[in-house]
N, C-alpha and C. Protein backbone atom coordinates (compact mmCIF):
# COMPACT_ATOMS: atom_id res chain seq x y z
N UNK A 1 -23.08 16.48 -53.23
CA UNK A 1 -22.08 16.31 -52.19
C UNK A 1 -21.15 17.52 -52.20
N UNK A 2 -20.75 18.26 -50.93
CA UNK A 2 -19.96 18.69 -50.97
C UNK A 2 -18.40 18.89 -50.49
N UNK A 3 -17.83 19.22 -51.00
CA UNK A 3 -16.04 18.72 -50.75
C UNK A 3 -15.39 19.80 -50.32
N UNK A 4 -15.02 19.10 -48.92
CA UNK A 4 -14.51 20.82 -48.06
C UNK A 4 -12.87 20.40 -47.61
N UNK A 5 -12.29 21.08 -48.10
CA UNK A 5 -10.67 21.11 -47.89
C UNK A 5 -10.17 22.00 -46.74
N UNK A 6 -9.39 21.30 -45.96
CA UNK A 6 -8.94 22.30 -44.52
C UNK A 6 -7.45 21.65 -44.13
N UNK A 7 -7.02 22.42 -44.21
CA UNK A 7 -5.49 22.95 -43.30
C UNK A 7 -5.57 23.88 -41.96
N UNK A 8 -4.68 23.41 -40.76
CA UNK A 8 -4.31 24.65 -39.62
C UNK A 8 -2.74 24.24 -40.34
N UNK A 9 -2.43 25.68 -39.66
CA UNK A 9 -0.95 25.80 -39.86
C UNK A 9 -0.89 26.82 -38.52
N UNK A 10 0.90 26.89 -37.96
CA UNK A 10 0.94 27.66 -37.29
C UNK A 10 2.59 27.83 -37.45
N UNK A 11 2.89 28.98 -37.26
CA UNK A 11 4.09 30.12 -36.98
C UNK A 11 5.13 29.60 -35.98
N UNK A 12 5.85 28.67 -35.77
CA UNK A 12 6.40 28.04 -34.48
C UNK A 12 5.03 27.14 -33.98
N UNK A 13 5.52 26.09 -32.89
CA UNK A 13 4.73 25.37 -32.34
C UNK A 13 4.65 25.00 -30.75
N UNK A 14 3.93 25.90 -30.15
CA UNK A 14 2.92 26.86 -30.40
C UNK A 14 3.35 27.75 -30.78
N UNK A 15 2.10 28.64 -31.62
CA UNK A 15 2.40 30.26 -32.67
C UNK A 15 1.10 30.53 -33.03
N UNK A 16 1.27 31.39 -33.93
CA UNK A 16 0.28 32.61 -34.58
C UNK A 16 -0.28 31.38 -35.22
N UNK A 17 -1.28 31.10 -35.89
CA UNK A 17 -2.02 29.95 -36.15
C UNK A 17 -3.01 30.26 -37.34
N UNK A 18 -3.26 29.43 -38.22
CA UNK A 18 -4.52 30.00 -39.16
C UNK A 18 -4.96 28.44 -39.69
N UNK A 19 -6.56 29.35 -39.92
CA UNK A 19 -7.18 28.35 -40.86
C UNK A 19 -7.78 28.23 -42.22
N UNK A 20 -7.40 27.56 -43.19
CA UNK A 20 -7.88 27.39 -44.58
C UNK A 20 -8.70 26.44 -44.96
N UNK A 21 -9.82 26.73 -45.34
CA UNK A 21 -10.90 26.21 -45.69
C UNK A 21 -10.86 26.39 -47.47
N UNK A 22 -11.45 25.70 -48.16
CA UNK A 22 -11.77 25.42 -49.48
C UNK A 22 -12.62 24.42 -49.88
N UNK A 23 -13.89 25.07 -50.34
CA UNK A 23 -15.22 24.26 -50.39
C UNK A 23 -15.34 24.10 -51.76
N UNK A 24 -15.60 23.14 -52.48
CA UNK A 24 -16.57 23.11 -53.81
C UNK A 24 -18.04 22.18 -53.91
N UNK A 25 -18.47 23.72 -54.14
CA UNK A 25 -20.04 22.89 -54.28
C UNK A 25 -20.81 23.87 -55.49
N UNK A 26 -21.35 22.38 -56.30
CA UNK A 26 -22.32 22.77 -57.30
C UNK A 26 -21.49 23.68 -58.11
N UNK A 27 -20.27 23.57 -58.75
CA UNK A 27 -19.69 24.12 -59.40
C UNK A 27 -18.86 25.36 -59.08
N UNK A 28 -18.78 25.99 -57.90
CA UNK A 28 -18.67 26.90 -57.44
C UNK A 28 -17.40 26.41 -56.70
N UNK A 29 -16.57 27.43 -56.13
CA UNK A 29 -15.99 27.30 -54.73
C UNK A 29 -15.66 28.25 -54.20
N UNK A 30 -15.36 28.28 -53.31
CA UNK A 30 -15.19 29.04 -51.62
C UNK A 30 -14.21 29.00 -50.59
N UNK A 31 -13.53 30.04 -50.77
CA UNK A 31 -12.71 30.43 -49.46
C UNK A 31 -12.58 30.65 -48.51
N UNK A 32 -12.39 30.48 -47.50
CA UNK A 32 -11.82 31.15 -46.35
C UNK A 32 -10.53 31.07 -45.66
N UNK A 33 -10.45 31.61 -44.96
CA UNK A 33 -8.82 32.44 -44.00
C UNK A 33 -9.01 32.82 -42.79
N UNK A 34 -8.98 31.66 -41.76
CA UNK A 34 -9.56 31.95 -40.89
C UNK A 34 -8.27 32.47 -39.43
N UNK A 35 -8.00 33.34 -38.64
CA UNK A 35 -7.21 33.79 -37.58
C UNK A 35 -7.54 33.12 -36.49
N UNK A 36 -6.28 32.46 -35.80
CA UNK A 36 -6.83 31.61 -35.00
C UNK A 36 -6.16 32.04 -33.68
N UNK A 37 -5.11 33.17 -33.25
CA UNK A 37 -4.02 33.21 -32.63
C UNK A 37 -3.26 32.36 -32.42
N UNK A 38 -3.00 32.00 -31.05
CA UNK A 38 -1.68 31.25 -30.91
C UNK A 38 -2.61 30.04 -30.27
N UNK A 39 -1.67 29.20 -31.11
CA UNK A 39 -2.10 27.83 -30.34
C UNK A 39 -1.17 26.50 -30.87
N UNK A 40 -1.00 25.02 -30.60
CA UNK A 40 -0.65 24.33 -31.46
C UNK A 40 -1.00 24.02 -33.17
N UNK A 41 -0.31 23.51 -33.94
CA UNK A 41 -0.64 23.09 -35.53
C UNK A 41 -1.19 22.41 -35.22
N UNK A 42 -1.56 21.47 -34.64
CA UNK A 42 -2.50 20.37 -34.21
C UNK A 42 -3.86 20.80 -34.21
N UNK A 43 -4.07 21.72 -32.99
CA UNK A 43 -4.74 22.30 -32.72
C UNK A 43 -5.32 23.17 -33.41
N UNK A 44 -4.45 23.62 -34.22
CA UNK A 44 -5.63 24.56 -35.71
C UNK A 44 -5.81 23.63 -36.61
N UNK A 45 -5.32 22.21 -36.83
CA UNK A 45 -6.44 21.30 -37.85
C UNK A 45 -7.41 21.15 -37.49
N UNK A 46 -7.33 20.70 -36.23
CA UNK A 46 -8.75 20.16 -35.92
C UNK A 46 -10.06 21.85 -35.61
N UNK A 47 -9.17 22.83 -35.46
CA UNK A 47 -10.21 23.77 -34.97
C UNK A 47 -10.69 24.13 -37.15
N UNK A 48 -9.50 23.96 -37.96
CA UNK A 48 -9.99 24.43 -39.34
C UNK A 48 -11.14 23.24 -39.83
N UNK A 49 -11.00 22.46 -39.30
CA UNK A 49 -12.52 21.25 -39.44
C UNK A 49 -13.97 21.87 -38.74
N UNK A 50 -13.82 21.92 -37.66
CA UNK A 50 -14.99 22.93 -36.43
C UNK A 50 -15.54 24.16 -37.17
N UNK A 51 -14.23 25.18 -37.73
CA UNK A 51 -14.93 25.85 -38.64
C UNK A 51 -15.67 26.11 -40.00
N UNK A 52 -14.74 24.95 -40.42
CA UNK A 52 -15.92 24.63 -41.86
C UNK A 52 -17.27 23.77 -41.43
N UNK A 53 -17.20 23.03 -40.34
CA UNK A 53 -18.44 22.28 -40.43
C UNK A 53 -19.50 23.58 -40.18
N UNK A 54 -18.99 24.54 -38.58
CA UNK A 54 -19.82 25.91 -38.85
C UNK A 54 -20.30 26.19 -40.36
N UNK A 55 -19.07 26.85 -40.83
CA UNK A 55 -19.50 27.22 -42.34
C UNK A 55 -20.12 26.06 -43.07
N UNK A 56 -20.41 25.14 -42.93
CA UNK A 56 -21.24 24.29 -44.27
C UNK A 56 -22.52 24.50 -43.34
N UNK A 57 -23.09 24.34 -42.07
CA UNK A 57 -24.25 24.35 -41.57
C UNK A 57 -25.15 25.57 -41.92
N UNK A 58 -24.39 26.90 -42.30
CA UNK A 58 -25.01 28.51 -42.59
C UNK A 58 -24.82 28.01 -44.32
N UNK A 59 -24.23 27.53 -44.49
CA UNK A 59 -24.25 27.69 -46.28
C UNK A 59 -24.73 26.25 -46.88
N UNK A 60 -24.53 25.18 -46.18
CA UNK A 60 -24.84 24.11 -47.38
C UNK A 60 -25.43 22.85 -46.14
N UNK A 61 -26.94 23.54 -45.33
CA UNK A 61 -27.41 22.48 -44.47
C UNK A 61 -28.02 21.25 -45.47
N UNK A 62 -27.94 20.33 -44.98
CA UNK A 62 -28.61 19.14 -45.11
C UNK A 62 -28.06 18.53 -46.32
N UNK A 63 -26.76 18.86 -46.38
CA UNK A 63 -25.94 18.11 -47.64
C UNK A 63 -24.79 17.03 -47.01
N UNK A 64 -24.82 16.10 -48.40
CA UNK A 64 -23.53 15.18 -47.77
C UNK A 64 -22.27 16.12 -47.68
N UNK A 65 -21.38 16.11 -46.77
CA UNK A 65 -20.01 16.41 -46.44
C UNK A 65 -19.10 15.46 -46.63
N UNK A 66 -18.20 16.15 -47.62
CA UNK A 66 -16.62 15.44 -47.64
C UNK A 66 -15.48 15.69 -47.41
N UNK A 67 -15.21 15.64 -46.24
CA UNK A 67 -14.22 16.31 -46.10
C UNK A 67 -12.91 15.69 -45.87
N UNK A 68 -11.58 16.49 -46.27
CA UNK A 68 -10.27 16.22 -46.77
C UNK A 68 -9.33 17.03 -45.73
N UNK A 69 -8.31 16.47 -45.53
CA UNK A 69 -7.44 16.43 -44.60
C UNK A 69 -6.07 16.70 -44.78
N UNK A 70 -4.85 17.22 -44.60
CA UNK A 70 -3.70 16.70 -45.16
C UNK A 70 -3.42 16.10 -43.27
N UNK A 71 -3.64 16.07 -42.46
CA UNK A 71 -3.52 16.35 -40.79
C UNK A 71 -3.94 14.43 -40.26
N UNK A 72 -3.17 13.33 -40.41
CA UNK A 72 -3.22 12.58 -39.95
C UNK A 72 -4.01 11.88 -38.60
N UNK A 73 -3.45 13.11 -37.42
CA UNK A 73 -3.51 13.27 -36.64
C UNK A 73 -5.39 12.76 -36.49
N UNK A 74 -5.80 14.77 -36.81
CA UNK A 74 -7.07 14.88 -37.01
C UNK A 74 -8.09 13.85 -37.41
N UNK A 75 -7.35 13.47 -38.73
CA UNK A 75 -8.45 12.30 -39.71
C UNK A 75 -8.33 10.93 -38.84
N UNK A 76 -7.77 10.29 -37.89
CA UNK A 76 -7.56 8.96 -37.21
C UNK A 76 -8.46 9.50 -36.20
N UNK A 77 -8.41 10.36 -35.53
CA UNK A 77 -8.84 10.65 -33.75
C UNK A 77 -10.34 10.76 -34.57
N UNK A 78 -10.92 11.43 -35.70
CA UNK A 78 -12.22 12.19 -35.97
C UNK A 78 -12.83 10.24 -36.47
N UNK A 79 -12.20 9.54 -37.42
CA UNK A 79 -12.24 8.14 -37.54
C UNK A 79 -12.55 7.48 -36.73
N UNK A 80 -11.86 7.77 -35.67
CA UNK A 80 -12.29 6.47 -34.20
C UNK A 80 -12.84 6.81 -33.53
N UNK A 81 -13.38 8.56 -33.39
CA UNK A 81 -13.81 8.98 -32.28
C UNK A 81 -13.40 8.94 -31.09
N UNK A 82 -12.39 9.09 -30.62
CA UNK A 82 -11.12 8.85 -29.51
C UNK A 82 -10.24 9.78 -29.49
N UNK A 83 -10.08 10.29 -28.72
CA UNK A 83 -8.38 10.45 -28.18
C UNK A 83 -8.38 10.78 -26.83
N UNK A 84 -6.98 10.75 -26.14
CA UNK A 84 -6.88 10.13 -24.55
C UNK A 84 -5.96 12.04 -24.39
N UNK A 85 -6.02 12.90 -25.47
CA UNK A 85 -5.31 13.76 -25.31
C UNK A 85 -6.09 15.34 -24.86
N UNK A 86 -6.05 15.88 -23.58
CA UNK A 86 -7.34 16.35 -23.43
C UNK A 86 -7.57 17.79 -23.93
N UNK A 87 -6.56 18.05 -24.45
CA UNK A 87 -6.08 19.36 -25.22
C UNK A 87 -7.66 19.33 -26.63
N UNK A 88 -7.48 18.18 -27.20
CA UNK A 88 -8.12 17.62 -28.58
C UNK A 88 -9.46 16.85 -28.33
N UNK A 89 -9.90 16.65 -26.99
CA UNK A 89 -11.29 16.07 -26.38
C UNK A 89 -12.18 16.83 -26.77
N UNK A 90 -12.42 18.37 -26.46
CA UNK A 90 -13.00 19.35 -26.19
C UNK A 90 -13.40 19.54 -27.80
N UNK A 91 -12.60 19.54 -28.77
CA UNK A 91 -12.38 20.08 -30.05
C UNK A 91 -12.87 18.92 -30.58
N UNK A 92 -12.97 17.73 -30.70
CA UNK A 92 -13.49 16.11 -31.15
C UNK A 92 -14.55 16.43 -30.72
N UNK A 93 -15.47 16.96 -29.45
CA UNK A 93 -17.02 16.85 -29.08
C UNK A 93 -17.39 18.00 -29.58
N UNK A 94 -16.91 19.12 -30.11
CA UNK A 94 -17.39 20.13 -31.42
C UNK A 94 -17.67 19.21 -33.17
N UNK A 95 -16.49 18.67 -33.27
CA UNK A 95 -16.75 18.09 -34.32
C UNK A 95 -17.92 17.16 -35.06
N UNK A 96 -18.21 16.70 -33.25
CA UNK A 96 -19.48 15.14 -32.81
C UNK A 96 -20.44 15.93 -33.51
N UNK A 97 -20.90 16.70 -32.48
CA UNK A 97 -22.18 17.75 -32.44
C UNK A 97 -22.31 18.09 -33.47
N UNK A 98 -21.14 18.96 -34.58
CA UNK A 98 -21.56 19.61 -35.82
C UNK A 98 -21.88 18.77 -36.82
N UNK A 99 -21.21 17.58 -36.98
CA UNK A 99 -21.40 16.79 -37.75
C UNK A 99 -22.40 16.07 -37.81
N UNK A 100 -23.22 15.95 -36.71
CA UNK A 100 -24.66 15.21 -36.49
C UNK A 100 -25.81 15.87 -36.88
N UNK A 101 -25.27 17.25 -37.46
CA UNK A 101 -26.18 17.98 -37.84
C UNK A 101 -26.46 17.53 -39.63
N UNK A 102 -25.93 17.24 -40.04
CA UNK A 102 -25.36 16.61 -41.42
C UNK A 102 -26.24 15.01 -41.68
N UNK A 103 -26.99 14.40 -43.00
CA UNK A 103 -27.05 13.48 -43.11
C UNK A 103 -25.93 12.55 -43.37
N UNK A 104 -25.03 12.86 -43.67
CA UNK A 104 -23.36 11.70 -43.91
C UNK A 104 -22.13 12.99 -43.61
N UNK A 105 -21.49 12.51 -42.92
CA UNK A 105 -20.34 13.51 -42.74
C UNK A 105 -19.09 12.11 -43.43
N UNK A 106 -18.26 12.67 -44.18
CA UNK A 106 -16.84 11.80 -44.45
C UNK A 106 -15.61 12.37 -44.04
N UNK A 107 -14.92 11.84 -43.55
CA UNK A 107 -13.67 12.51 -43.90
C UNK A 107 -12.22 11.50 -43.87
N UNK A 108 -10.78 12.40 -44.91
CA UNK A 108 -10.12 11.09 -45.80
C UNK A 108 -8.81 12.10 -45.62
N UNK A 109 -8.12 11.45 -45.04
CA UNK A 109 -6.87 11.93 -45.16
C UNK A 109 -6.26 12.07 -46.72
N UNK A 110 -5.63 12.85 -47.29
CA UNK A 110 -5.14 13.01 -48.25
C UNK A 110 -3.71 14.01 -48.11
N UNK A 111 -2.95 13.44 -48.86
CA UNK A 111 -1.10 14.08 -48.72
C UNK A 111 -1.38 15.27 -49.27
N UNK A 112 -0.50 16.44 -48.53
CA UNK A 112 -0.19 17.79 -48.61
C UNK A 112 -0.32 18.30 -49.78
N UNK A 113 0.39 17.69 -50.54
CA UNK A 113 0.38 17.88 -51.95
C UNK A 113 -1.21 18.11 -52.51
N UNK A 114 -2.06 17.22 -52.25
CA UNK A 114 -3.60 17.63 -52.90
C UNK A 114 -4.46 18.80 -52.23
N UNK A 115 -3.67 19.44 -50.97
CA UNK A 115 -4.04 20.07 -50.10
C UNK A 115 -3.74 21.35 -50.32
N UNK A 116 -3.38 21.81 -51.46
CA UNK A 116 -2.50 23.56 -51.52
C UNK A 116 -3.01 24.61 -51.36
N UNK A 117 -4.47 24.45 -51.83
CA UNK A 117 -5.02 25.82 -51.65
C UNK A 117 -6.01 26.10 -49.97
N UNK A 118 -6.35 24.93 -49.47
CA UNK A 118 -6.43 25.09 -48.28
C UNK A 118 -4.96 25.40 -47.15
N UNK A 119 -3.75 24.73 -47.76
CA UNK A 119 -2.58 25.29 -46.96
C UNK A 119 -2.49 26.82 -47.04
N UNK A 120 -2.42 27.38 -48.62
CA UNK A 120 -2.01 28.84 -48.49
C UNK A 120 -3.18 29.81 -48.13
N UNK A 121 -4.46 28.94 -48.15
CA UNK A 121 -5.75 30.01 -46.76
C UNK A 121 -4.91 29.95 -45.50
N UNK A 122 -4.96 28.78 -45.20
CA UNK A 122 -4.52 28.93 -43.67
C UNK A 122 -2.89 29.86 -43.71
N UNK A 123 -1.97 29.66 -44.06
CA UNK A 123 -0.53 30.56 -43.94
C UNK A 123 -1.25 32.21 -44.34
N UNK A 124 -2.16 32.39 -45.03
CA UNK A 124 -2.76 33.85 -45.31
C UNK A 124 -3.07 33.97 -43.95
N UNK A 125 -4.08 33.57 -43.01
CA UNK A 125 -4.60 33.77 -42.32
C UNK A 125 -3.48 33.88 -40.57
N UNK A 126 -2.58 33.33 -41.03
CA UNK A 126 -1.26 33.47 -40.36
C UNK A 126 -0.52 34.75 -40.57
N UNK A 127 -0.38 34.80 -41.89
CA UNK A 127 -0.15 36.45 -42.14
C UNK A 127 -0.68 38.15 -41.65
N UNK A 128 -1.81 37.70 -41.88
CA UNK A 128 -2.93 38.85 -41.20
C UNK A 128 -2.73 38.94 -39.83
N UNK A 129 -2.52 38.16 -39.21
CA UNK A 129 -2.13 38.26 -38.08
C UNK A 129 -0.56 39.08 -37.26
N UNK A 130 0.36 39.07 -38.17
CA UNK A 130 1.50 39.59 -38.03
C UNK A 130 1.65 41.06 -38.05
């Protein structure tokens, strides 16, 4: 199984925006810092999910996914498969698709606090941008 950690963060709301990814698999783990420009914090959780599922499909196809959240928001709408918000529609039917590529996709909200090293990818990736 592998366990993929993601934060968006952004610079003001809307702002400069980034995404942090943090994977561990098979003993190993993995970074990324992803530039997102300007957009809502909202809007870069759910896009830092879109891009790790990318990244697990090129690096770790046909494995269980677990993925972790500090983003409420994200983890309820991706849970129910819903939202009435059409900003986050578009970005939920990326998530559908990538995740169906996957034999089990999970994902679990967890408080900020267990979330640090995916927060300071994403604020890096906010940085680079400046």
């Amino acid at each position: 199984m592998i366990e993929v950690y993601t934060d968006g963060a952004s610079s003001g709301d809307p702002g400069i925006s980034g995404a942090g990814i943090y994977i561990k698999a098979a003993g190993q783990t993995y970074e990324y810092s992803i530039p997102l420009g300007k957009m809502s914090n909202h809007e870069a959780e759910f896009l830092a999910i879109v891009n790790a599922l990318e990244i697990c499909l090129i690096q770790f196809p046909d494995e269980i996914l677990s993925f972790r959240s500090d983003s409420k928001l994200a983890v309820d709408t991706i849970e129910k498969d819903f939202t009435k918000n059409e900003r986050f529609l578009p970005l939920l039917e990326k998530i559908r698709a990538a995740s169906d590529d996957f034999p089990y996709f999970f994902i679990k909200w967890i408080p900020e606090k267990q979330n640090g090293q995916a927060d300071k990818l994403a604020r890096k990736a906010i940085q680079s941008q400046k």
